[in-house]
N, C-alpha and C. Protein backbone atom coordinates (compact mmCIF):
# COMPACT_ATOMS: atom_id res chain seq x y z
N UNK A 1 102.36 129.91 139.71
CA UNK A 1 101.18 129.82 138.85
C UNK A 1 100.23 130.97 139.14
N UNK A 2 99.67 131.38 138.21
CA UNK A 2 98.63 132.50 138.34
C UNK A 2 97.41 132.26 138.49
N UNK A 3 97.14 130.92 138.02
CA UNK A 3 95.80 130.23 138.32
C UNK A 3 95.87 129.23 139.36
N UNK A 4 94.95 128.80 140.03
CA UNK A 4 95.14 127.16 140.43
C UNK A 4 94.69 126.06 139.25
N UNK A 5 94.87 124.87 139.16
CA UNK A 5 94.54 123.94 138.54
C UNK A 5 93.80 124.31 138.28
N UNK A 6 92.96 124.68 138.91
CA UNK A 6 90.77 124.05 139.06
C UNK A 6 90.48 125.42 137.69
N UNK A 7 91.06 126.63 138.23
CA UNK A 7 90.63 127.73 137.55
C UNK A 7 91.19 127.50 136.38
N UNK A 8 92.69 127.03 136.18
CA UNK A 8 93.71 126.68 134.33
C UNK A 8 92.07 125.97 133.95
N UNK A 9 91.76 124.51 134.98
CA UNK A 9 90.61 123.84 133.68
C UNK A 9 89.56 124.82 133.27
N UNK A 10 89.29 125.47 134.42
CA UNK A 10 88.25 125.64 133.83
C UNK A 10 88.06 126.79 132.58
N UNK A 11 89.31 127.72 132.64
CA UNK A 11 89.55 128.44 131.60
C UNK A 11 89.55 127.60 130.27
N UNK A 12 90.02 126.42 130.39
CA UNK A 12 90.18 126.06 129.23
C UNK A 12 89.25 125.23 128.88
N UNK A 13 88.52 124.50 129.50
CA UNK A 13 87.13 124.19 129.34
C UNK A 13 86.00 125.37 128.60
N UNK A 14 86.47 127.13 128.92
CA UNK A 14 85.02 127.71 128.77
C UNK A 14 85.74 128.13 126.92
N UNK A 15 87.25 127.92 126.97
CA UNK A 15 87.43 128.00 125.29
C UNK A 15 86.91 127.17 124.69
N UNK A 16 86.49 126.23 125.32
CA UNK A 16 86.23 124.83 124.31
C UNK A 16 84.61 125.11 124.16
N UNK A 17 84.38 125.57 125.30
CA UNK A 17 82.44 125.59 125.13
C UNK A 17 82.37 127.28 124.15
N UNK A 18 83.19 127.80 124.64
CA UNK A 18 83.23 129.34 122.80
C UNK A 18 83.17 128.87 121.94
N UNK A 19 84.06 128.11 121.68
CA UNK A 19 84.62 127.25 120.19
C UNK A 19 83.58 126.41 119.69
N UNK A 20 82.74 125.68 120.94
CA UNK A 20 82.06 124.86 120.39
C UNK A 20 80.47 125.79 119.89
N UNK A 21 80.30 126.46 120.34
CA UNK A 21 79.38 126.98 120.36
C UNK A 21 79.20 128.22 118.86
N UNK A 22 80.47 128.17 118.56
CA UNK A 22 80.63 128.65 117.25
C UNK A 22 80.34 127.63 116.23
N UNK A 23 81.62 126.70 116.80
CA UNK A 23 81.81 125.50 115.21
C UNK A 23 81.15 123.93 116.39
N UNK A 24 80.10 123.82 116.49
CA UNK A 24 79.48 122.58 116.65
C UNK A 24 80.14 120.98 115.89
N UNK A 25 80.82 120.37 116.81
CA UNK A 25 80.75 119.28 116.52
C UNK A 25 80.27 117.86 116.44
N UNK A 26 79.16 117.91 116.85
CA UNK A 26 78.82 116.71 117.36
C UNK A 26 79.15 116.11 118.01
N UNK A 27 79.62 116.59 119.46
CA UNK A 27 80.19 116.13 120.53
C UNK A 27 79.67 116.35 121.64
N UNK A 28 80.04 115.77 123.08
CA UNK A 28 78.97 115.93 124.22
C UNK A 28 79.65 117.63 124.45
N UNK A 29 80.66 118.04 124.22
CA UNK A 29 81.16 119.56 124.38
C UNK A 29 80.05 120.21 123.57
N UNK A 30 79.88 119.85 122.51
CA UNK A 30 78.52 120.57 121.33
C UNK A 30 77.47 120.64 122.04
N UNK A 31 77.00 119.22 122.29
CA UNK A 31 75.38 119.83 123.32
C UNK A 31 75.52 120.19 124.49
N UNK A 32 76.79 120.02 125.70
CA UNK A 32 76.49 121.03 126.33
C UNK A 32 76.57 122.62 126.17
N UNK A 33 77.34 123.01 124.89
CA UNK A 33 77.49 124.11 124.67
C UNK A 33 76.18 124.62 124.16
N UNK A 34 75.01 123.65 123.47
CA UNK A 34 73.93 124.28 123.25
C UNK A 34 73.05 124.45 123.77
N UNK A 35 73.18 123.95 125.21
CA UNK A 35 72.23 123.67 125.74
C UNK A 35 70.94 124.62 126.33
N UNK A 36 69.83 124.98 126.87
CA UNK A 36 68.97 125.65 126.83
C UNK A 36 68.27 125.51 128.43
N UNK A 37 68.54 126.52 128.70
CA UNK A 37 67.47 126.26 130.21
C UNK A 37 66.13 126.25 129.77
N UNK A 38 64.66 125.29 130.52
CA UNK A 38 63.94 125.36 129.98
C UNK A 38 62.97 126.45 129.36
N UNK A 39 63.44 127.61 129.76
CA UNK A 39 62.40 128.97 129.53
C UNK A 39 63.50 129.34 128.24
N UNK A 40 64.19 128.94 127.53
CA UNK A 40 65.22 129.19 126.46
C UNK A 40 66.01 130.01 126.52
N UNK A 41 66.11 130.47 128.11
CA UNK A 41 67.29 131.14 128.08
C UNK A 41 68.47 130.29 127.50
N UNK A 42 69.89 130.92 127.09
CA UNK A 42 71.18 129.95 127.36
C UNK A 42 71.93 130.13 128.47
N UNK A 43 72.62 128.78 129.26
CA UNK A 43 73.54 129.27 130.44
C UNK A 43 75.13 130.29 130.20
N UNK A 44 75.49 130.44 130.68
CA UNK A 44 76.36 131.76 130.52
C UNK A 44 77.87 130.38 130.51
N UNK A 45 78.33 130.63 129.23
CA UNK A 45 79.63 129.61 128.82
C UNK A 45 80.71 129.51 129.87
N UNK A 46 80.98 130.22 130.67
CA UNK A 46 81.85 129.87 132.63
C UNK A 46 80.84 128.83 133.04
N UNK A 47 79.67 129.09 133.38
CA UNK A 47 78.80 127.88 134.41
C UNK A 47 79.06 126.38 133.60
N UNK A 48 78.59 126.85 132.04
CA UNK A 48 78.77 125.26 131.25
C UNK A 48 80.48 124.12 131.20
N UNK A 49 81.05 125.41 131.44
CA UNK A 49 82.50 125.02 131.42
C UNK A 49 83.22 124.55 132.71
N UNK A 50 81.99 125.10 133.87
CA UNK A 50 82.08 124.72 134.96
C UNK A 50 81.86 122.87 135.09
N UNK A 51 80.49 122.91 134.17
CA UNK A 51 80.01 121.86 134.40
C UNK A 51 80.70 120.37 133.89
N UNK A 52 81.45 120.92 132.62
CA UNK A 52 81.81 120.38 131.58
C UNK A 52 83.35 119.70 132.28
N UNK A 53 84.07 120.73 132.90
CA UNK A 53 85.11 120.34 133.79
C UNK A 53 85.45 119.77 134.44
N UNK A 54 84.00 119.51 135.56
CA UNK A 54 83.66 118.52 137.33
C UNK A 54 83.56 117.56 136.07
N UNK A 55 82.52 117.32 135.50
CA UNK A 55 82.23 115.84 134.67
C UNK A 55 83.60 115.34 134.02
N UNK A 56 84.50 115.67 133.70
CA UNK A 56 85.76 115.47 133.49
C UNK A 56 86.55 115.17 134.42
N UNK A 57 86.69 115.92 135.23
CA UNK A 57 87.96 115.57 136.74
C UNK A 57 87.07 114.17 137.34
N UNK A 58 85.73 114.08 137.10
CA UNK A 58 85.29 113.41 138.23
C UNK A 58 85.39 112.14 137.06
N UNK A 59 85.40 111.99 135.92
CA UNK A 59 85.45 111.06 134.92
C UNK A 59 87.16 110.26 135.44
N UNK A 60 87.72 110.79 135.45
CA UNK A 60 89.06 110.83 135.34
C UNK A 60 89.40 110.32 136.53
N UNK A 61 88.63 110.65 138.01
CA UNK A 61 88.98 110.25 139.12
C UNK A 61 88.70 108.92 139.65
N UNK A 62 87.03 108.88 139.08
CA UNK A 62 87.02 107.42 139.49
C UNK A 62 87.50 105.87 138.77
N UNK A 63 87.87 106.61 137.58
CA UNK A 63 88.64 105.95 136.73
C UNK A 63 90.28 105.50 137.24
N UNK A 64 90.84 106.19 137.90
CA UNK A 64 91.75 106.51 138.11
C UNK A 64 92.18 105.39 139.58
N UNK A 65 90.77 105.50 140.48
CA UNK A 65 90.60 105.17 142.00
C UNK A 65 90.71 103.32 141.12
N UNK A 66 89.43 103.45 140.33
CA UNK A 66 89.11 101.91 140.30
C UNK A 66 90.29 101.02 140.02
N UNK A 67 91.61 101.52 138.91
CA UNK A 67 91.98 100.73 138.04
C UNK A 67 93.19 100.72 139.42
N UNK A 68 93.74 101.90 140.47
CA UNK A 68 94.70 101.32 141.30
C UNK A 68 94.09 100.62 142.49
N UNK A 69 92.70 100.45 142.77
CA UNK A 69 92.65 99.72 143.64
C UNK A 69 92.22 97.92 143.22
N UNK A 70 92.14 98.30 141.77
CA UNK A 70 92.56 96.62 141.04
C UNK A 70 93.71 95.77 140.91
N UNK A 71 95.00 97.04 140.87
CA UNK A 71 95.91 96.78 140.48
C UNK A 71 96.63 96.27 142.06
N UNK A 72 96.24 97.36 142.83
CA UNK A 72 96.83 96.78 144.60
C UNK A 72 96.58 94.85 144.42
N UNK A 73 95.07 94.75 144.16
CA UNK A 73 94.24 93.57 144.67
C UNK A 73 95.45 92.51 143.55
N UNK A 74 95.47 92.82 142.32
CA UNK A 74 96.45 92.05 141.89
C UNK A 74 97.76 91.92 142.35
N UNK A 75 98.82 93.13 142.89
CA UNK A 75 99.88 92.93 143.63
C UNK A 75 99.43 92.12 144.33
N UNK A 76 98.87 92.51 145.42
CA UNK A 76 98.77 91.71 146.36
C UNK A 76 98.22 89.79 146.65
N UNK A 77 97.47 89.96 145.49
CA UNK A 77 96.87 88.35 145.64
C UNK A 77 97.56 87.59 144.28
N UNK A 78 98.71 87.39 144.14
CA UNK A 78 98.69 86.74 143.26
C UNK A 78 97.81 85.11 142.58
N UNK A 79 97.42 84.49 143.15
CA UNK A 79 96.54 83.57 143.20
C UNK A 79 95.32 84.36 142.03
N UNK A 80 95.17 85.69 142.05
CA UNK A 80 94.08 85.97 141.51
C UNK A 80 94.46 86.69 140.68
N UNK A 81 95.80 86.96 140.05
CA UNK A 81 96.58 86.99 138.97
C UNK A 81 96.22 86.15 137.93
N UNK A 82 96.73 85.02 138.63
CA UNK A 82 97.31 83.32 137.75
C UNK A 82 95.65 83.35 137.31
N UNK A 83 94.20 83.33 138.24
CA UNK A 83 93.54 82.81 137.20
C UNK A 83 92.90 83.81 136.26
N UNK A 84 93.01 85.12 136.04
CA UNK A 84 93.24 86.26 135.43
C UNK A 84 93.85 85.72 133.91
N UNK A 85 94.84 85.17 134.20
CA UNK A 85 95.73 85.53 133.48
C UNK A 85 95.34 84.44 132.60
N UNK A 86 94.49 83.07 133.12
CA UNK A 86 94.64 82.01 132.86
C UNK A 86 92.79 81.70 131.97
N UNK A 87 92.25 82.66 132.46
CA UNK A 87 90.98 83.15 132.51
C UNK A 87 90.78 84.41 131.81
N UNK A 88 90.23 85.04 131.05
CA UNK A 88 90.57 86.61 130.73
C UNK A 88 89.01 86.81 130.71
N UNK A 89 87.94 85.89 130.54
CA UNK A 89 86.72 86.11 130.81
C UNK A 89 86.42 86.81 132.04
N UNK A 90 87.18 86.26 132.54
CA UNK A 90 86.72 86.82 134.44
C UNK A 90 87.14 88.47 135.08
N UNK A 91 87.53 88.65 133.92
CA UNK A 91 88.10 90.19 133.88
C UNK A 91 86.85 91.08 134.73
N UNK A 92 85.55 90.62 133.45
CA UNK A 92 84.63 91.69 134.19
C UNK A 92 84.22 91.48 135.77
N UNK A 93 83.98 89.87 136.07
CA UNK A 93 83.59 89.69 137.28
C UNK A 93 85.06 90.48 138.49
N UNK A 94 85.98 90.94 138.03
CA UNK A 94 86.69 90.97 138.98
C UNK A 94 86.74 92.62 139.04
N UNK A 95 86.45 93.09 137.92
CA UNK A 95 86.04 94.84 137.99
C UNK A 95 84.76 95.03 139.01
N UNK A 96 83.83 94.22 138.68
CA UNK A 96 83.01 94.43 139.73
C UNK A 96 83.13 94.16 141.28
N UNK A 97 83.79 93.21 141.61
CA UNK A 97 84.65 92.96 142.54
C UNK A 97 85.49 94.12 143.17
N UNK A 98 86.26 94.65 142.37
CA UNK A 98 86.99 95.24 142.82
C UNK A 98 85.94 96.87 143.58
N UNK A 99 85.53 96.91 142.08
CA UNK A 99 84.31 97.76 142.94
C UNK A 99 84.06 97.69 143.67
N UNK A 100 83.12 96.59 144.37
CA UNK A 100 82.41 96.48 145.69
C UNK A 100 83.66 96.87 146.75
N UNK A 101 84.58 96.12 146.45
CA UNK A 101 85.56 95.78 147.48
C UNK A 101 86.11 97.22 147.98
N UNK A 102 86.46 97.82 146.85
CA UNK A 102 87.43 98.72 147.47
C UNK A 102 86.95 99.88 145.95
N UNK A 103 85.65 100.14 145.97
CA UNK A 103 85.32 101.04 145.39
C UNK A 103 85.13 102.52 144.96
N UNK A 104 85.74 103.39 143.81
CA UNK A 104 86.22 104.34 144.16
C UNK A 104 85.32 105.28 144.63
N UNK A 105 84.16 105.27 144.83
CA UNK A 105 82.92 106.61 145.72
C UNK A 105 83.11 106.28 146.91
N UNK A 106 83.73 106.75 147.94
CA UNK A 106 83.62 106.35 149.38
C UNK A 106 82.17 107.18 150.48
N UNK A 107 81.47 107.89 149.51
CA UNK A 107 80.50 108.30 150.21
C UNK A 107 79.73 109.66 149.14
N UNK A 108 78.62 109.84 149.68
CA UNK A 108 77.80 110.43 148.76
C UNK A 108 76.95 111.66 149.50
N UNK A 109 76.92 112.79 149.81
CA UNK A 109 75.60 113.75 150.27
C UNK A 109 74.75 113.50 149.57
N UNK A 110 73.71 113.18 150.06
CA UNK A 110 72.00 113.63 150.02
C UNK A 110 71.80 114.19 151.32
N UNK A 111 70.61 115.17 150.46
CA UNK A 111 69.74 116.01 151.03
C UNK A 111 68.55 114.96 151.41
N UNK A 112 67.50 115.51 152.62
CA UNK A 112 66.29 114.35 152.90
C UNK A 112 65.22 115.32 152.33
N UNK A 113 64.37 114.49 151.40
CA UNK A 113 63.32 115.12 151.27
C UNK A 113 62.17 115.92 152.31
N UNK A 114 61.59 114.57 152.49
CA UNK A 114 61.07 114.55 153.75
C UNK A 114 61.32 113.74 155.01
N UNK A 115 60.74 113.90 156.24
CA UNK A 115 61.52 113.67 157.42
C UNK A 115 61.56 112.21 157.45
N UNK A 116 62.06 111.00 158.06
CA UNK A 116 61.93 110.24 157.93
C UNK A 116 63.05 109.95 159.39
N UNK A 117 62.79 108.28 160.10
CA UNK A 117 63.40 107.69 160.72
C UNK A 117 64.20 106.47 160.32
N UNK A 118 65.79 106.50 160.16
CA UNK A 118 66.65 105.41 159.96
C UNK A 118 66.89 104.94 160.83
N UNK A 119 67.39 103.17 161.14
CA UNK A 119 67.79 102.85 162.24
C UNK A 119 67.55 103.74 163.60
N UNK A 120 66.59 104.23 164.19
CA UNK A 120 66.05 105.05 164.94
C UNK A 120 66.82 106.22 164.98
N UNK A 121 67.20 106.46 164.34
CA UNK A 121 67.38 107.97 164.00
C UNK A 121 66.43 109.04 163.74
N UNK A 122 65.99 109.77 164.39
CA UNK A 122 65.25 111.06 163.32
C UNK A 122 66.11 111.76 162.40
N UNK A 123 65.39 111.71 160.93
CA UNK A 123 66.42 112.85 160.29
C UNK A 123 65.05 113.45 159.86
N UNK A 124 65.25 115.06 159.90
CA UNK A 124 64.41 115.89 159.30
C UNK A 124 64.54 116.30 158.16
N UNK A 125 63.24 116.99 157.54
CA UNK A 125 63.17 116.79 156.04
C UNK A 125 64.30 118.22 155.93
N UNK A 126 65.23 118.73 154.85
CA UNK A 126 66.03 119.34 154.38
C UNK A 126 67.55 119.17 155.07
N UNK A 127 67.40 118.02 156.17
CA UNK A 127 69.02 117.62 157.10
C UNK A 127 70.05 117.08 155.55
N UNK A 128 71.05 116.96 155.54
CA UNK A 128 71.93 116.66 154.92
C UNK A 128 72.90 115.56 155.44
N UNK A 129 72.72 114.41 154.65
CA UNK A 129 73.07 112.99 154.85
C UNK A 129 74.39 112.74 154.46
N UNK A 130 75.12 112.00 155.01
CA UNK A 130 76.52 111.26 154.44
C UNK A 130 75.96 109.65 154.35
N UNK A 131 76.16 109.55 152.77
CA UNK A 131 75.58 108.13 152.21
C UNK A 131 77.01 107.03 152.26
N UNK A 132 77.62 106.70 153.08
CA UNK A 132 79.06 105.88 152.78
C UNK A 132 78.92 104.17 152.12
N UNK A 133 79.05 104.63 151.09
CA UNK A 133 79.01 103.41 149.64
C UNK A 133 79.90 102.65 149.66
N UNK A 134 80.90 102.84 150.51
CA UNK A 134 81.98 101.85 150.98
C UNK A 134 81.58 101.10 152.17
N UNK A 135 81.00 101.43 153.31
CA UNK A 135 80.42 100.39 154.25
C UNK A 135 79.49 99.63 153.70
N UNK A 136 78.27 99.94 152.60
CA UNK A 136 77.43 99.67 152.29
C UNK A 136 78.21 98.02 151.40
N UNK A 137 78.84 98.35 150.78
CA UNK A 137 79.39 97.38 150.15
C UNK A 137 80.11 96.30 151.15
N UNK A 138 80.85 96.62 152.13
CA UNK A 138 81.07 95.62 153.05
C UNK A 138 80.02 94.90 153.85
N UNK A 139 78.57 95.62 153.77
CA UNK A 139 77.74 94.96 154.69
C UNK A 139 77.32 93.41 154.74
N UNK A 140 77.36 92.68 155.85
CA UNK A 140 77.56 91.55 155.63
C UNK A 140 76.33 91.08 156.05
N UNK A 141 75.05 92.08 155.89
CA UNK A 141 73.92 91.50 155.49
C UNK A 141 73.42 91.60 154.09
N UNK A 142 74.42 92.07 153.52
CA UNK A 142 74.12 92.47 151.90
C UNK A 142 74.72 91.48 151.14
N UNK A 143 75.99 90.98 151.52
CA UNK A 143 76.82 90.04 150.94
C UNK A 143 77.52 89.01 151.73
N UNK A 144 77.90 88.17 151.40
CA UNK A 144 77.88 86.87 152.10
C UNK A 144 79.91 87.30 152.23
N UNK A 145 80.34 86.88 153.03
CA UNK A 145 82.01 87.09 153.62
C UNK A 145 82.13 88.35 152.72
N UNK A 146 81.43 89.50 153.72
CA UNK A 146 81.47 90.71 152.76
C UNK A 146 83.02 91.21 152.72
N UNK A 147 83.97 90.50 154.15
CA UNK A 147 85.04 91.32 154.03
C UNK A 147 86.25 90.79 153.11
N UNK A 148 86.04 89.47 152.11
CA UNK A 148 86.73 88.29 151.54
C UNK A 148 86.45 89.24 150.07
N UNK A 149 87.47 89.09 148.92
CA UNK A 149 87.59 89.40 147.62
C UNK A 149 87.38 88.07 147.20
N UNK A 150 86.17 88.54 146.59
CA UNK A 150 85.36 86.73 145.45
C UNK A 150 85.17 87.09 144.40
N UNK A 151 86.43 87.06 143.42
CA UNK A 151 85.98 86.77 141.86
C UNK A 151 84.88 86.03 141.39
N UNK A 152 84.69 85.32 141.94
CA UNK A 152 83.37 84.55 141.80
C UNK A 152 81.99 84.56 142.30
N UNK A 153 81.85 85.70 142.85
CA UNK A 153 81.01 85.86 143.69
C UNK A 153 79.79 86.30 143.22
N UNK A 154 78.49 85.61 143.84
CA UNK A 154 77.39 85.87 143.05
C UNK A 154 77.02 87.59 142.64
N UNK A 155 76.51 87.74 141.42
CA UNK A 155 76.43 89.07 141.45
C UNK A 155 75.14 89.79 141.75
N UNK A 156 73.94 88.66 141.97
CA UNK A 156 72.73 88.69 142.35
C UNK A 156 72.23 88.78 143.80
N UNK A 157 73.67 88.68 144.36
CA UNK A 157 73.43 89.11 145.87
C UNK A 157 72.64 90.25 146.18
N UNK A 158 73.28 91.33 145.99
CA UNK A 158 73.20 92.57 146.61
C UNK A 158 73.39 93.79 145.59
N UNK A 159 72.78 94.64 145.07
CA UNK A 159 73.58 95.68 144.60
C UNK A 159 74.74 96.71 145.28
N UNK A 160 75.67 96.40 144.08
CA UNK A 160 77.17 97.11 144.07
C UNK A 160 76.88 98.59 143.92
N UNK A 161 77.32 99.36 145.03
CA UNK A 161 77.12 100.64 145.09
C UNK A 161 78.32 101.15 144.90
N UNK A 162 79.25 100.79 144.23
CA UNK A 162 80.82 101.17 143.82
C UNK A 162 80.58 102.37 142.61
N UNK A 163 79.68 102.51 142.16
CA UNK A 163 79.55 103.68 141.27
C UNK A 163 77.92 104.41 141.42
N UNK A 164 77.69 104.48 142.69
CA UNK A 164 76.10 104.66 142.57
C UNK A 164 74.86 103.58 142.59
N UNK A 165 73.99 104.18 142.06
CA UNK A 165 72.98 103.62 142.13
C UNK A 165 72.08 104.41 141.36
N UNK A 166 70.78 103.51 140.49
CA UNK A 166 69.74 104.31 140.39
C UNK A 166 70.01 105.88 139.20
N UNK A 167 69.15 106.71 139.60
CA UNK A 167 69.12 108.12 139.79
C UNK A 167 70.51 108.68 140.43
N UNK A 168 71.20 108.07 141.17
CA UNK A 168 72.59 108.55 141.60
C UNK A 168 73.99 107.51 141.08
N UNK A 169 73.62 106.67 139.90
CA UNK A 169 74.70 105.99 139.81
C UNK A 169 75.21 107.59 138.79
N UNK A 170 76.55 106.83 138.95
CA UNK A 170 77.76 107.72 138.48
C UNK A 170 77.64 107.77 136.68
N UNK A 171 77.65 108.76 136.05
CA UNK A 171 77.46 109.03 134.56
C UNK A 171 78.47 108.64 133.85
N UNK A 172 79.45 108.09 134.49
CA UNK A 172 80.66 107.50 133.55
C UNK A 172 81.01 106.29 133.70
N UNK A 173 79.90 105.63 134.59
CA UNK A 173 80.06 104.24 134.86
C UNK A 173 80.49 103.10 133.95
N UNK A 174 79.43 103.48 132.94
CA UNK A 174 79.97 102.53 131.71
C UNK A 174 81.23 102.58 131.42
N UNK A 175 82.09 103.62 131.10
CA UNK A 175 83.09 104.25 130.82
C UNK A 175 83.97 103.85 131.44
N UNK A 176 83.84 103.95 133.16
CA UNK A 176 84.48 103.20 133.71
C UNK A 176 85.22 102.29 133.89
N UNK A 177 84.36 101.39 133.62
CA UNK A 177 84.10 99.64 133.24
C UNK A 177 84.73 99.27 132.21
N UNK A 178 84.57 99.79 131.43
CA UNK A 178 84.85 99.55 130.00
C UNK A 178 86.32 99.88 130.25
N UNK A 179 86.66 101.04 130.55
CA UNK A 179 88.56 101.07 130.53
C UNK A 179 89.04 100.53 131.23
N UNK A 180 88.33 100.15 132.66
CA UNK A 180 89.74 98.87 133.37
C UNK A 180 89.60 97.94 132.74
N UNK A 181 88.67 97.62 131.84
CA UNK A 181 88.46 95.97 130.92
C UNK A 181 89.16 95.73 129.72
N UNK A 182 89.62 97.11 129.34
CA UNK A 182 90.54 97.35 129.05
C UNK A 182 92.69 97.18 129.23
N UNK A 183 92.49 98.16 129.99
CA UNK A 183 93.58 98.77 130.69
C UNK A 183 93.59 96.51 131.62
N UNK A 184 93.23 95.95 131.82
CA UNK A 184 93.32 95.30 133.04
C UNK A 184 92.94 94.14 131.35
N UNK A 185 92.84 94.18 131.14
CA UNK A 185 92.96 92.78 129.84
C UNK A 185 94.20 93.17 129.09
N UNK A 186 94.80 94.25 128.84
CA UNK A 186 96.27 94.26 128.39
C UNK A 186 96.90 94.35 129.06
C-alpha cells in the first residue's frame, strides 16, 4: 500500500469535503465543508477532512465496541437471552447496561484547568489527566453490585459514563444507541 489506512481515509474524506463544497448537499459533510472560523476565514479542506474522518472512525468504533460487548454478555448469559427474547422492551435497558458494564470509552484525557486536589492528590493547573470511564462505571459507590450485569437495574442510580458525559459525552451517542436497538432487536 502506498498510503496507510488513516492517510487512504483521509484522502478520501478531503474529496468529499471538494465535492461538497462545490455541490452542497445538505448534509453534515455540507456544513462541515462550509464551515467558517470565527474571523471568516475558511479551514483549509485536509484539516476539515481530517476532522470529518476521526468523527467517522470514532463513530464506527464505539459502535462497533458496544454492539460486541452486548453480544459477548448475550453468549455468555443465556438467562438474559430468554428474557430478551421474551421481552423486546428491555432491549434499551440492557444497551445501557451493557454500557455501564463493559462500555466502549475505556478512558478519556483531560487537561486541568486550574490546580486542584483529588483524593489527596495535587494536580496542577495545565497537568494532563487519564479520566478511566470504565472504573468509574464499576464503582461500587456509584452503583449498587457494581460488578453484577442488571437488566433491571435502576437507572437513577448513578450516571453511565459509557459514552461520556456532559460537555464530553460522545457526539454519536444517540446514534449509538439507536443501532444496537436496532442491530440487537433483529
Amino acid at each position: 500500500l502506498a498510503h496507510s489506512p488513516l492517510e487512504y481515509l483521509y484522502d478520501k474524506f478531503s474529496a468529499y469535503i471538494d465535492d461538497r463544497r462545490r455541490n452542497p448537499r445538505g448534509d453534515v459533510l455540507s456544513d462541515m465543508a462550509a464551515a467558517t472560523f470565527p474571523d471568516g476565514s475558511v479551514p483549509d479542506a485536509g484539516d476539515v477532512a481530517r476532522v470529518a474522518a476521526n468523527l467517522y472512525s470514532a463513530g464506527q468504533e464505539t459502535t462497533v465496541r458496544l454492539l460486541s460487548a452486548a453480544l459477548q454478555v448475550l453468549g455468555e448469559r443465556p438467562d438474559i437471552q430468554a428474557q430478551l427474547r421474551a421481552d423486546r422492551s428491555k432491549v434499551g435497558n440492557f444497551i445501557e447496561e451493557a454500557l455501564r458494564y463493559e462500555g466502549p470509552v475505556k478512558g478519556d484525557f483531560r487537561m486541568a484547568k486550574q490546580a486542584v486536589t483529588l483524593a489527596g492528590v495535587e494536580v496542577p493547573a495545565g497537568a494532563t489527566l487519564m479520566v478511566v470511564n470504565a472504573a468509574a462505571n464499576r464503582d461500587p459507590r456509584a452503583f449498587t453490585e457494581a460488578e453484577k450485569f442488571d437488566i433491571d437495574r435502576d437507572r437513577t442510580e448513578a450516571q453511565n459514563l459509557g459514552l461520556g458525559y456532559g460537555i464530553h459525552s460522545c457526539l454519536g451517542a444517540a446514534l449509538a444507541r439507536m443501532e444496537a436497538q436496532i442491530g440487537l432487536t433483529a
